[in-house]
Protein backbone atom coordinates (compact mmCIF):
# COMPACT_ATOMS: atom_id res chain seq x y z
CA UNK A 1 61.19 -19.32 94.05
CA UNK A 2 60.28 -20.15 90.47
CA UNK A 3 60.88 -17.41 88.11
CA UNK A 4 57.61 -18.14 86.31
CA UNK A 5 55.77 -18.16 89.78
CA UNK A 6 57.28 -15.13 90.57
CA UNK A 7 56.01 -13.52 87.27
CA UNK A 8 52.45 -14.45 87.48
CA UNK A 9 52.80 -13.11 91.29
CA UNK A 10 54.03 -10.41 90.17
CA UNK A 11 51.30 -10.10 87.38
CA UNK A 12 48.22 -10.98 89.52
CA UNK A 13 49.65 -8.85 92.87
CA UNK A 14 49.74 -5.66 89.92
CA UNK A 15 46.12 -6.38 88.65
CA UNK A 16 44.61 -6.83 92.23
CA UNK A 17 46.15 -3.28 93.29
CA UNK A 18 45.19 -1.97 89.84
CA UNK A 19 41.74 -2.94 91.25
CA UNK A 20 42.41 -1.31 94.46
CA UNK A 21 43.15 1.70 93.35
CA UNK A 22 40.02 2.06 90.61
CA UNK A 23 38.01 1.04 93.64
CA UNK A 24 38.84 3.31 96.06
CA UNK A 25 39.08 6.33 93.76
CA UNK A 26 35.42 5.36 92.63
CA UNK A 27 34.53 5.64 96.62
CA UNK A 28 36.49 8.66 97.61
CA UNK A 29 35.80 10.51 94.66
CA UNK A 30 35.69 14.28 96.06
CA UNK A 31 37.26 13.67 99.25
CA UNK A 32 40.15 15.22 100.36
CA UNK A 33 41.27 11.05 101.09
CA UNK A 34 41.40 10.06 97.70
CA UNK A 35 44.83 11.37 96.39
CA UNK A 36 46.32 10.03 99.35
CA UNK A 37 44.87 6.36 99.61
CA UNK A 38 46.22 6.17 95.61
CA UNK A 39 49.41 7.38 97.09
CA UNK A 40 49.32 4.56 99.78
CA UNK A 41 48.04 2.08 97.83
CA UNK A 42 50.95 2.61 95.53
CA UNK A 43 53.45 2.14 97.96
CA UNK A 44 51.90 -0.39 99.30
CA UNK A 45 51.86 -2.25 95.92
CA UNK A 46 55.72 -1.16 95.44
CA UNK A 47 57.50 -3.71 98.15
CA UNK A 48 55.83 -7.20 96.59
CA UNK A 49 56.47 -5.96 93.36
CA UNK A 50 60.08 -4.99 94.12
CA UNK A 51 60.64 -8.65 96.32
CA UNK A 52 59.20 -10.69 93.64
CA UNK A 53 61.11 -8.84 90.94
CA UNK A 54 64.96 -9.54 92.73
CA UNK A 55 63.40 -13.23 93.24
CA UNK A 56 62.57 -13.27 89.25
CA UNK A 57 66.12 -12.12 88.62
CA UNK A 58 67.88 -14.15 91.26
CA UNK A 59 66.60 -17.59 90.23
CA UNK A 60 67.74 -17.07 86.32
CA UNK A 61 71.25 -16.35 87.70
């Protein structure tokens, strides 16, 4: 993979969870859900971010 493709992945994969997570915490605001759908949402968000990262630094090897 391209290590500029990888970086605006990266980038645009970030912003849409960033999203995610404003969204949901606007809906489950005073819930006992919405602490752990940030927590999930952040983990979720942590394995593309991680892939595409090692891809990033494999290609400029």
């Amino acid at each position: 993979m391209n290590s500029k493709k990888a970086v605006f992945l990266d980038i645009a994969i970030s912003v849409f969870f960033a999203l995610a997570i404003i969204i949901s915490d606007f809906l489950l605001e005073g819930t006992q859900y919405g602490q752990i759908a940030m927590y999930i949402l952040i983990a979720m968000w942590f394995i593309p971010f991680v892939y595409l990262t090692t891809a990033a630094v494999k290609e400029d090897k």
